[in-house]
PDB file of N, CA and C in Angstrom:
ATOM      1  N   UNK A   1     -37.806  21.122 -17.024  1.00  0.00           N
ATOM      2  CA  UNK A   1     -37.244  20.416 -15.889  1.00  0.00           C
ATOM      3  C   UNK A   1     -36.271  19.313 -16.330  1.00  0.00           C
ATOM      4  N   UNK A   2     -36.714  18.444 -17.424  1.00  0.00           N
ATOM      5  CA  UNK A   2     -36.228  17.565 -17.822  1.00  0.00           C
ATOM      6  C   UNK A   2     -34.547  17.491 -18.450  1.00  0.00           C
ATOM      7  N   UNK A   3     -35.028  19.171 -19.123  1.00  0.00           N
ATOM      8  CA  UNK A   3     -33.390  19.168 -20.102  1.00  0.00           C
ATOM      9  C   UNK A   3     -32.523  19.713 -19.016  1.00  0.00           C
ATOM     10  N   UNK A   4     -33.085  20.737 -17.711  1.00  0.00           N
ATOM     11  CA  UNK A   4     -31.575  20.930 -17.092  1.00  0.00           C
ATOM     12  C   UNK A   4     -31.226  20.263 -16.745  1.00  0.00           C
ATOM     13  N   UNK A   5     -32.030  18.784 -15.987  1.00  0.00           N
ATOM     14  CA  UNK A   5     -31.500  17.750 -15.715  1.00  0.00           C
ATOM     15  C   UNK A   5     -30.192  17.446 -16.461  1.00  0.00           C
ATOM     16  N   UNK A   6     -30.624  17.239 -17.916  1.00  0.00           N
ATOM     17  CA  UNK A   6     -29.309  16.953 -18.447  1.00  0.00           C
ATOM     18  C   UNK A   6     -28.306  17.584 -18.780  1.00  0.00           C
ATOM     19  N   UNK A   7     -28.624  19.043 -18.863  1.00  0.00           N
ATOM     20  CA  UNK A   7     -27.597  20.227 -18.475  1.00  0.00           C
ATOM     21  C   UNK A   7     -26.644  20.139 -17.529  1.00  0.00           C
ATOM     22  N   UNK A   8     -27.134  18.955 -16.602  1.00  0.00           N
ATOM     23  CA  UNK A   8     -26.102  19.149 -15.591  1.00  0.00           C
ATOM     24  C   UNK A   8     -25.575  18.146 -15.447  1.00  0.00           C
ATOM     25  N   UNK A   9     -26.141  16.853 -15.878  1.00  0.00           N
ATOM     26  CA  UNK A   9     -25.277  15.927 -16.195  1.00  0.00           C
ATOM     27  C   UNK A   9     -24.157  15.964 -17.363  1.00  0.00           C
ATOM     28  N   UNK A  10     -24.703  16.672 -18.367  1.00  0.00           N
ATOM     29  CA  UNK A  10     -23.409  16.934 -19.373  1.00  0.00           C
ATOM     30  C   UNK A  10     -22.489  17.953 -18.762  1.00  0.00           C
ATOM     31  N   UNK A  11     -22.974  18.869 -17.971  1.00  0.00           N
ATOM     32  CA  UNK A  11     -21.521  19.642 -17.294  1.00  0.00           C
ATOM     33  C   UNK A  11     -20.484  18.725 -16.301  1.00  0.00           C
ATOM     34  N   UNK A  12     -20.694  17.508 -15.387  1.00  0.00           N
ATOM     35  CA  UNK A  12     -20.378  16.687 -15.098  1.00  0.00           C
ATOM     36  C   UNK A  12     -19.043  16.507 -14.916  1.00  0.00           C
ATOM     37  N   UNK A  13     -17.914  16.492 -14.605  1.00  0.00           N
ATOM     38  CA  UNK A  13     -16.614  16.437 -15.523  1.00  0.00           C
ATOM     39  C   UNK A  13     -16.151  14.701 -15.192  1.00  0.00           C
ATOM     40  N   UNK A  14     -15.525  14.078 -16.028  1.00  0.00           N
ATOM     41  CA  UNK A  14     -15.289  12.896 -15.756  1.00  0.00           C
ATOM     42  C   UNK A  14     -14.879  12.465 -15.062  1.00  0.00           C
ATOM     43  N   UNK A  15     -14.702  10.892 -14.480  1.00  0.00           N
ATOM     44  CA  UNK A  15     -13.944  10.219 -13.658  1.00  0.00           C
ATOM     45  C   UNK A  15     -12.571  10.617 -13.513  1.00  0.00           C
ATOM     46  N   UNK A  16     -11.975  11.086 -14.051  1.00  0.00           N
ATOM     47  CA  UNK A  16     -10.257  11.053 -13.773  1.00  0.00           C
ATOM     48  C   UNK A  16     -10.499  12.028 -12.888  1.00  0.00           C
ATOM     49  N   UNK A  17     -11.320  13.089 -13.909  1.00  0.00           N
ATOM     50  CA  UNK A  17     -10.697  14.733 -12.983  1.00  0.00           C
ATOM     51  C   UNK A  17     -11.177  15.026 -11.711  1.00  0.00           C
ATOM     52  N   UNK A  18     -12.727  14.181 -11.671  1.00  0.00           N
ATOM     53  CA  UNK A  18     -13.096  14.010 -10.498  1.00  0.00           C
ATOM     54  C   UNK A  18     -12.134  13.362  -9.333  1.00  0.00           C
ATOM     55  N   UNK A  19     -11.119  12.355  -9.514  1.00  0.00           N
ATOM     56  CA  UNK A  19     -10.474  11.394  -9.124  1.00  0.00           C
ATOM     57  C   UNK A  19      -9.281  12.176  -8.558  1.00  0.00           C
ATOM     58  N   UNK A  20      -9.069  13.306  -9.749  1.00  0.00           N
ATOM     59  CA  UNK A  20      -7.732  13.990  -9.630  1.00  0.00           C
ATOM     60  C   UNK A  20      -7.791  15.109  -8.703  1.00  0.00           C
ATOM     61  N   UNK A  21      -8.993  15.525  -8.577  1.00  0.00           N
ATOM     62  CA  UNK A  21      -9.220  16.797  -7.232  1.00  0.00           C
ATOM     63  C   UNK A  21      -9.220  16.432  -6.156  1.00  0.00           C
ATOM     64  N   UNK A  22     -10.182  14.845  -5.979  1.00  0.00           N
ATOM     65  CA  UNK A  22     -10.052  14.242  -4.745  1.00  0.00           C
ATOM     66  C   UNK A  22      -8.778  13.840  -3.881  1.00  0.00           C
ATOM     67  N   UNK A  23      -7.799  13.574  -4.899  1.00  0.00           N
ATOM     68  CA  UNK A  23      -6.472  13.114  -4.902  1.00  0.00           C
ATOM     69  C   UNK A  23      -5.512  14.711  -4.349  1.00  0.00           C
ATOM     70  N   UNK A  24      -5.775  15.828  -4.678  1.00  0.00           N
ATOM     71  CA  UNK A  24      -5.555  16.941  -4.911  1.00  0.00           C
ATOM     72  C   UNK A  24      -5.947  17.550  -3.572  1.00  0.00           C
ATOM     73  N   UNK A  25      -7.090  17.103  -3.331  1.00  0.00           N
ATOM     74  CA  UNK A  25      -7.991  17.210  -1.539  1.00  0.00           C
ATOM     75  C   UNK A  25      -7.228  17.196  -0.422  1.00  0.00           C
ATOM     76  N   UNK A  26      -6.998  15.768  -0.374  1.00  0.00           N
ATOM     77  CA  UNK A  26      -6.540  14.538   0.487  1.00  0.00           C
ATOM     78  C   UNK A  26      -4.937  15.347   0.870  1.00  0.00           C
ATOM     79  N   UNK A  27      -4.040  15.618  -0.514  1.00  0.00           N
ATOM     80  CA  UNK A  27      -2.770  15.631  -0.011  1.00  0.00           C
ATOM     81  C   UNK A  27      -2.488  16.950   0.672  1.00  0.00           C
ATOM     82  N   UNK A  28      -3.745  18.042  -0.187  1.00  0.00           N
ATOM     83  CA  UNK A  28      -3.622  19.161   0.739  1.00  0.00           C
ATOM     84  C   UNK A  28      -4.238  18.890   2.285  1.00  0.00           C
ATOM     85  N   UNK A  29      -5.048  18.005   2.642  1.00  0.00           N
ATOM     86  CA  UNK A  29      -5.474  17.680   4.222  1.00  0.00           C
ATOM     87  C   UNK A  29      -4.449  17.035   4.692  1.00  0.00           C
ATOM     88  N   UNK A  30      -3.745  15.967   4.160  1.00  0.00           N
ATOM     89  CA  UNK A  30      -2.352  15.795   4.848  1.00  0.00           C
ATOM     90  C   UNK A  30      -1.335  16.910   5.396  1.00  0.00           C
ATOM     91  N   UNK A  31      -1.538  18.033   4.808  1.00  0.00           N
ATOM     92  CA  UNK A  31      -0.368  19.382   4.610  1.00  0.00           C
ATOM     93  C   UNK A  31      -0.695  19.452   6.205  1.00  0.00           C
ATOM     94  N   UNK A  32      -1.740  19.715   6.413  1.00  0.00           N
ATOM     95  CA  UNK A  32      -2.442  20.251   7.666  1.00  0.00           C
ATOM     96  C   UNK A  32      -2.502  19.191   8.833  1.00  0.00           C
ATOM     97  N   UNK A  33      -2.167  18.150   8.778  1.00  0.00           N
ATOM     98  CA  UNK A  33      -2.110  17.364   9.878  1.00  0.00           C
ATOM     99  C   UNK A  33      -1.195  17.765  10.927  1.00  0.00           C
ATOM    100  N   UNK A  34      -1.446  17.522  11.908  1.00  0.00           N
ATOM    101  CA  UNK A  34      -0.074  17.754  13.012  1.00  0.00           C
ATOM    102  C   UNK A  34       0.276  16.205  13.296  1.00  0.00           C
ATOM    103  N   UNK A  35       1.489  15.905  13.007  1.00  0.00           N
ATOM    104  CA  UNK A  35       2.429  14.466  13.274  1.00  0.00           C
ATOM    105  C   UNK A  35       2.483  14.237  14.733  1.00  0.00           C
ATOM    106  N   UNK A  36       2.670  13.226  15.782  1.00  0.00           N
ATOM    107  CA  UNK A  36       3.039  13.069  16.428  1.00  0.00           C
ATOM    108  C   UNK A  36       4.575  13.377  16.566  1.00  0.00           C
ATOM    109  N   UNK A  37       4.865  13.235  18.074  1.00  0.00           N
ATOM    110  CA  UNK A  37       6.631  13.366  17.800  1.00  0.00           C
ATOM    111  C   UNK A  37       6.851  12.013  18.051  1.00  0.00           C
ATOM    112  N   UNK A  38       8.057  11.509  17.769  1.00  0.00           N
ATOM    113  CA  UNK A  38       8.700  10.306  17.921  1.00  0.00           C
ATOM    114  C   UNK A  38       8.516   9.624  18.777  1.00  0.00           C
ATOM    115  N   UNK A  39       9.067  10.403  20.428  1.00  0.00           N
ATOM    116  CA  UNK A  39       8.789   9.935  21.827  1.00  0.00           C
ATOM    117  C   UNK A  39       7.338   9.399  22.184  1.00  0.00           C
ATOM    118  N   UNK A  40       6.364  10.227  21.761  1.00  0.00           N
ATOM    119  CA  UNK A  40       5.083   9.887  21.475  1.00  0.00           C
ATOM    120  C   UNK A  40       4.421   8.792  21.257  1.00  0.00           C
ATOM    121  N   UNK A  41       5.102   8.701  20.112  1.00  0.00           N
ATOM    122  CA  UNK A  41       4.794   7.669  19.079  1.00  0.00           C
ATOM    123  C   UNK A  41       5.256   6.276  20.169  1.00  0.00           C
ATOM    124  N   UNK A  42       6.194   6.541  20.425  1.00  0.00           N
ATOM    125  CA  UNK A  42       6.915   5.713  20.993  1.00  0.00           C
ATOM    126  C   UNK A  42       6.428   4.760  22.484  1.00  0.00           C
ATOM    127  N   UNK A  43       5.982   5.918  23.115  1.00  0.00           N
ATOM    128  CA  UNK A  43       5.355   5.703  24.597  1.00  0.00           C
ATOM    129  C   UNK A  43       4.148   5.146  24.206  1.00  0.00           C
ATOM    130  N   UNK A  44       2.924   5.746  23.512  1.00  0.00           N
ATOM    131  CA  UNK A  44       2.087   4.747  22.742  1.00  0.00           C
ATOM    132  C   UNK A  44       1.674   3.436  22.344  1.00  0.00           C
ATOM    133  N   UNK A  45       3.013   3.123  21.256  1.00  0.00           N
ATOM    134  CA  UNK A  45       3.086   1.721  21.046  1.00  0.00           C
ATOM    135  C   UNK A  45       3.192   1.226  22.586  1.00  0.00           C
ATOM    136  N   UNK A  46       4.025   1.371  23.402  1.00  0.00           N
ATOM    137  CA  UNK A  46       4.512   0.648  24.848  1.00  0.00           C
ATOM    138  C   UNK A  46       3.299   0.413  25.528  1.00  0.00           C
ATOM    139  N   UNK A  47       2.633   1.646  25.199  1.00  0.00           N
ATOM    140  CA  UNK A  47       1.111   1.388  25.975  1.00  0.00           C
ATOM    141  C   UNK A  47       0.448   0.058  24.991  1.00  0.00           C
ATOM    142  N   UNK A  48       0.370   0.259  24.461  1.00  0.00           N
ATOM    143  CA  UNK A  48      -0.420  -0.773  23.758  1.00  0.00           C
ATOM    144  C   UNK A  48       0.100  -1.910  23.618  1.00  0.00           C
ATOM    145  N   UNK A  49       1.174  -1.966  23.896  1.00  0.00           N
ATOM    146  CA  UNK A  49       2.154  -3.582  23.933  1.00  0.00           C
ATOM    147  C   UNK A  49       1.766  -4.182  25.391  1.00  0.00           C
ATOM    148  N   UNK A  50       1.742  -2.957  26.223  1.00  0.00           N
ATOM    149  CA  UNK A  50       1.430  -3.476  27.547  1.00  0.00           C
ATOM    150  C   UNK A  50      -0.051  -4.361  27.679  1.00  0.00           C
ATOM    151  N   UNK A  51      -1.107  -3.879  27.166  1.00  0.00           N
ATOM    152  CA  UNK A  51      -2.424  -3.962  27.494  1.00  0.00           C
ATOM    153  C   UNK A  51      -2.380  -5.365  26.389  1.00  0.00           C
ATOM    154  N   UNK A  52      -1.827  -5.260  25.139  1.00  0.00           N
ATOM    155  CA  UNK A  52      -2.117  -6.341  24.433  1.00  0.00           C
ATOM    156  C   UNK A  52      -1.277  -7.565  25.579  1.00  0.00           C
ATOM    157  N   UNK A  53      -0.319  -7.760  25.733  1.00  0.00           N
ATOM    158  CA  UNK A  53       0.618  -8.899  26.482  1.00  0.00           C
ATOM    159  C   UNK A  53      -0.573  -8.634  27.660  1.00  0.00           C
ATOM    160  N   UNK A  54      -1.108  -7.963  28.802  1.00  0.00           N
ATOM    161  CA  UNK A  54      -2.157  -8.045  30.124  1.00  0.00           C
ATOM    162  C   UNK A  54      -3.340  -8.835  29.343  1.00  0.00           C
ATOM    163  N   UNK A  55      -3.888  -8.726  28.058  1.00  0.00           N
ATOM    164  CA  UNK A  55      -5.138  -9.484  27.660  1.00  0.00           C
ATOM    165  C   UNK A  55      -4.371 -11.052  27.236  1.00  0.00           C
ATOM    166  N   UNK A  56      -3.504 -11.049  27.363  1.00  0.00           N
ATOM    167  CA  UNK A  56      -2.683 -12.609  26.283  1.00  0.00           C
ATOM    168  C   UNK A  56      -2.891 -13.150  27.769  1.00  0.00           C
ATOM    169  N   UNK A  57      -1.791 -12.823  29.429  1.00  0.00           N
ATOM    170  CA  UNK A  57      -2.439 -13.563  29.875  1.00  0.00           C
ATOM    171  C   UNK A  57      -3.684 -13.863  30.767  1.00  0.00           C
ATOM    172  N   UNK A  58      -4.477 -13.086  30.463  1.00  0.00           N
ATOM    173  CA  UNK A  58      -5.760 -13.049  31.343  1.00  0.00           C
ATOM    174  C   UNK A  58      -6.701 -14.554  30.306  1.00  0.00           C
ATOM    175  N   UNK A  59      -6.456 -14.337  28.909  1.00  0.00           N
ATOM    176  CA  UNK A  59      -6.961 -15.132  28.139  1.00  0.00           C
ATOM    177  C   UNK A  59      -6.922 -16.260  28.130  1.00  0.00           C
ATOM    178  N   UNK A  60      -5.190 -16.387  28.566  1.00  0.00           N
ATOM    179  CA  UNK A  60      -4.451 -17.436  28.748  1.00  0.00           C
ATOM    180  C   UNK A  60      -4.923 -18.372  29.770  1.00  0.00           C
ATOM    181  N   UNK A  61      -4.801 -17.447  30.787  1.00  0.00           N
ATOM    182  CA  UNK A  61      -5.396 -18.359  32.051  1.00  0.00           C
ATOM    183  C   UNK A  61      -6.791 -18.650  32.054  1.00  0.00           C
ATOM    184  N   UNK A  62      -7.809 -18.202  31.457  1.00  0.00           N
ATOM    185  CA  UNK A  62      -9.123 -18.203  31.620  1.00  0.00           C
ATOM    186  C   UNK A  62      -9.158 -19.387  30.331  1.00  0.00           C
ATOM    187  N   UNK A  63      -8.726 -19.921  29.059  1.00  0.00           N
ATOM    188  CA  UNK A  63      -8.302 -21.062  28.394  1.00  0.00           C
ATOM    189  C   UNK A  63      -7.979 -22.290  29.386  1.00  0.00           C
ATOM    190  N   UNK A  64      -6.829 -21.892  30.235  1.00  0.00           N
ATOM    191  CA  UNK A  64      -6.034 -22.986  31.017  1.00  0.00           C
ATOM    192  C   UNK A  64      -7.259 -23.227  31.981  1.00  0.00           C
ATOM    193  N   UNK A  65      -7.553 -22.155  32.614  1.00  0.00           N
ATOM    194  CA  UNK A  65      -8.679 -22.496  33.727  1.00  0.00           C
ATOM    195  C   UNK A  65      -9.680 -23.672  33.502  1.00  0.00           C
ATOM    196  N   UNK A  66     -10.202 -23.252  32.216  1.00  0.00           N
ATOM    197  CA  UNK A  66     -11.602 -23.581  31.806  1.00  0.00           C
ATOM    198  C   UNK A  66     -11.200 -25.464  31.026  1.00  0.00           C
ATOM    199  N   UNK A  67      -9.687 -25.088  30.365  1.00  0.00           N
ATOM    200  CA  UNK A  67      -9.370 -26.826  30.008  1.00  0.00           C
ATOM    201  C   UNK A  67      -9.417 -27.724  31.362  1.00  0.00           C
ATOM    202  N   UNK A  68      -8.975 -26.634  32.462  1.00  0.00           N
ATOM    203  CA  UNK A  68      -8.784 -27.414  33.501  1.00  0.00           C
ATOM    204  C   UNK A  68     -10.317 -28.633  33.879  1.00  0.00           C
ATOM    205  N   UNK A  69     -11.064 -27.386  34.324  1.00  0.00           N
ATOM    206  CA  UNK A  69     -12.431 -27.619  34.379  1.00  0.00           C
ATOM    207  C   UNK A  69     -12.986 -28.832  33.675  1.00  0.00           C
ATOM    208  N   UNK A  70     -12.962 -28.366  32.415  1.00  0.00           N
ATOM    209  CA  UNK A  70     -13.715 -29.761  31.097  1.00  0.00           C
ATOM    210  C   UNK A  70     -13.163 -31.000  31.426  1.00  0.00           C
ATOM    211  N   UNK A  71     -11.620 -31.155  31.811  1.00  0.00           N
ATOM    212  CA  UNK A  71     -10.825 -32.388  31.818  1.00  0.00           C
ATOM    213  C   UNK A  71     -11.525 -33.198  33.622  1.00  0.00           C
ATOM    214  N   UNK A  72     -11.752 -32.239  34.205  1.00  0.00           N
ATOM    215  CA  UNK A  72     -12.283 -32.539  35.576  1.00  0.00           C
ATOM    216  C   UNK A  72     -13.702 -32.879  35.085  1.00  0.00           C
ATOM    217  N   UNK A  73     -14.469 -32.416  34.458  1.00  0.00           N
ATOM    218  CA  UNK A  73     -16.071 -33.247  34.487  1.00  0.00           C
ATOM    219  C   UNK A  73     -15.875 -34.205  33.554  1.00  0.00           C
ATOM    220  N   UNK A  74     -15.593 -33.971  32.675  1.00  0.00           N
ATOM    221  CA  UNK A  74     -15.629 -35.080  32.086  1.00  0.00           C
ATOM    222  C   UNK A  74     -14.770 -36.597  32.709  1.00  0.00           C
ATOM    223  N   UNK A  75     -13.786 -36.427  33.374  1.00  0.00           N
ATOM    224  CA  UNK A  75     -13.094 -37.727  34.009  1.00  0.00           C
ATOM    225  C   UNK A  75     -14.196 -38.101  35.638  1.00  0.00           C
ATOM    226  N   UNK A  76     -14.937 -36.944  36.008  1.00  0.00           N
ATOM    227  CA  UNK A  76     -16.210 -37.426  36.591  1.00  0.00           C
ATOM    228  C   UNK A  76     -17.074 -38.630  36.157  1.00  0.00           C
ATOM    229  N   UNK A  77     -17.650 -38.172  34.785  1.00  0.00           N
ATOM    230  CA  UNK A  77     -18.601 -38.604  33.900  1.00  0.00           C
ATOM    231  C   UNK A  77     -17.940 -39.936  33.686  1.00  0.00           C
ATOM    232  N   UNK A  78     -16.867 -40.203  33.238  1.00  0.00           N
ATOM    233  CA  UNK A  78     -16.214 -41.262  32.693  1.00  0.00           C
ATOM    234  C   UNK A  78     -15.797 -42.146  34.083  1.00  0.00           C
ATOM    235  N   UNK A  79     -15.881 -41.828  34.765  1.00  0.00           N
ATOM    236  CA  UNK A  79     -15.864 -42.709  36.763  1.00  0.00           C
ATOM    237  C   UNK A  79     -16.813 -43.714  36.510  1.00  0.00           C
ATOM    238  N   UNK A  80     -18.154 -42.672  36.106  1.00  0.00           N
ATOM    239  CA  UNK A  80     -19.422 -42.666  37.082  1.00  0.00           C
ATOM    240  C   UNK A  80     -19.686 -43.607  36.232  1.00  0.00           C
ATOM    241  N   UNK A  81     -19.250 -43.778  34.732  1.00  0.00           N
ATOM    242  CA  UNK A  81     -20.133 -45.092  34.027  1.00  0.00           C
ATOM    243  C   UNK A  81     -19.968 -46.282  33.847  1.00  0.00           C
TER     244      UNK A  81
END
């Protein structure tokens, strides 16, 4: 039991070549990708420019809201003492 163990660790092949098939893998799975087209690509980003700028000002205002708020209790607090 013991020695095939190491039978098979000495068949093993090293770091590079291991490194070099993986590498060898990868570019053949790239071959096979399907790309977006340009327009795509394009309408995409827009989507996502949109939704990022709709969260900037929802954030925005819910910041402004909420400074509003703090500056109002606290100039309460500071009346009352």
């Amino acid at each position: 039991m013991a020695n095939n163990q190491k039978n098979q660790d000495a068949k093993k092949p090293n770091i590079f070549v291991r490194m070099g098939r993986k590498l060898k893998e990868t570019f053949s799975e790239l071959k096979r990708v399907t790309w977006p087209t340009f327009p795509k690509v394009l309408k995409s980003t827009c989507v996502v420019l949109v939704v990022v700028l709709a969260f900037l000002v929802v954030v925005t205002a819910l910041n402004y809201g909420l400074n509003e708020l703090f500056k109002l209790i606290t100039s309460i607090s500071n009346t009352g003492a």
